[in-house]
Protein backbone atom coordinates (compact mmCIF):
# COMPACT_ATOMS: atom_id res chain seq x y z
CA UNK A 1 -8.77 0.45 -4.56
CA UNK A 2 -6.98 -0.05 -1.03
CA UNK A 3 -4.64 -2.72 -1.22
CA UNK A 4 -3.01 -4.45 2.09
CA UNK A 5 0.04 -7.14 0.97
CA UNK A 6 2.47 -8.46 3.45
CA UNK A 7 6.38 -7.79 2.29
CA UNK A 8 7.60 -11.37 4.21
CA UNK A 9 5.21 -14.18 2.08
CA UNK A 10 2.22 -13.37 -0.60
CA UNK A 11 -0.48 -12.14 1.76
CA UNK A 12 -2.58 -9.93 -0.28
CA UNK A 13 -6.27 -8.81 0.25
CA UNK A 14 -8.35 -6.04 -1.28
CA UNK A 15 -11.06 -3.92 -0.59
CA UNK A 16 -13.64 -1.68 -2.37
CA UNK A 17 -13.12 2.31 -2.37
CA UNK A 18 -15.39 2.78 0.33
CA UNK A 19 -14.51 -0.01 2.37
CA UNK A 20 -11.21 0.47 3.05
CA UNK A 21 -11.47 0.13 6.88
CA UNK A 22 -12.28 -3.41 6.28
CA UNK A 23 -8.26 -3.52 5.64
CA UNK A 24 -7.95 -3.57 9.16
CA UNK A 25 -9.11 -6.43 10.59
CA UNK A 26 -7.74 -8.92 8.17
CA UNK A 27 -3.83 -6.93 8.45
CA UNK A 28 -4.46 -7.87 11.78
CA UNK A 29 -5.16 -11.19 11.79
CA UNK A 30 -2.25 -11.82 9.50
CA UNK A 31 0.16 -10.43 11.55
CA UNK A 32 -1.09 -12.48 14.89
CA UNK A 33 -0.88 -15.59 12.87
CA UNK A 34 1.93 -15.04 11.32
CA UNK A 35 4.12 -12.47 12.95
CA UNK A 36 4.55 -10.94 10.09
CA UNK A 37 4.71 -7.60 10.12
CA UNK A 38 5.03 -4.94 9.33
CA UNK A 39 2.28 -5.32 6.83
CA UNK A 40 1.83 -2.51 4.13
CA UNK A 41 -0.89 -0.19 2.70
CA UNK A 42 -1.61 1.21 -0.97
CA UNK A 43 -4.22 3.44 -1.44
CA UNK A 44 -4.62 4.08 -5.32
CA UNK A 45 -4.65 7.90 -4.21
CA UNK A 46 -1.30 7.64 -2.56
CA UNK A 47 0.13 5.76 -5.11
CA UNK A 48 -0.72 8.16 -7.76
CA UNK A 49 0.36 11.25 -5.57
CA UNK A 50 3.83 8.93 -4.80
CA UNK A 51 4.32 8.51 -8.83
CA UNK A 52 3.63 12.19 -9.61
CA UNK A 53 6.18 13.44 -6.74
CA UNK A 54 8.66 11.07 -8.46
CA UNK A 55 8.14 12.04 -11.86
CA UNK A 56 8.44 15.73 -10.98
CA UNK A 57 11.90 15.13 -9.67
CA UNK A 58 12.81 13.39 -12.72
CA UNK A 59 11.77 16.33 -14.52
CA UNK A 60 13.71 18.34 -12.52
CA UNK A 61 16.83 16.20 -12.10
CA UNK A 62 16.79 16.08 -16.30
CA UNK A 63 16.55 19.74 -16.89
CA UNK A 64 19.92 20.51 -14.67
């Protein structure tokens, strides 16, 4: 599930798996109203991919 959260206050919206260009808009909005920016993006897939990488180089990093 695509996730959108601002780093600077608790903005925070959601959108199905196939929706995620409906992201857009609303990171938008928040950053006009707010100046807030820059305002983030988590994809589940990149997340997972992200925790794999790190775990790898743990792996790594432990068998030296």
């Amino acid at each position: 599930m695509p996730i959108a959260y601002c780093a600077a206050c608790e903005w925070e919206r959601r959108a199905d798996e196939d929706s995620s260009e409906d992201l857009n808009r609303p990171m938008i909005n928040h950053y006009v109203e707010t100046g807030h920016g820059p305002i983030e993006r988590l994809d589940l897939a990149d997340s997972l991919s992200t925790l794999s990488a790190r775990h790898d180089s743990w792996d790594r990093h432990e068998r030296e």
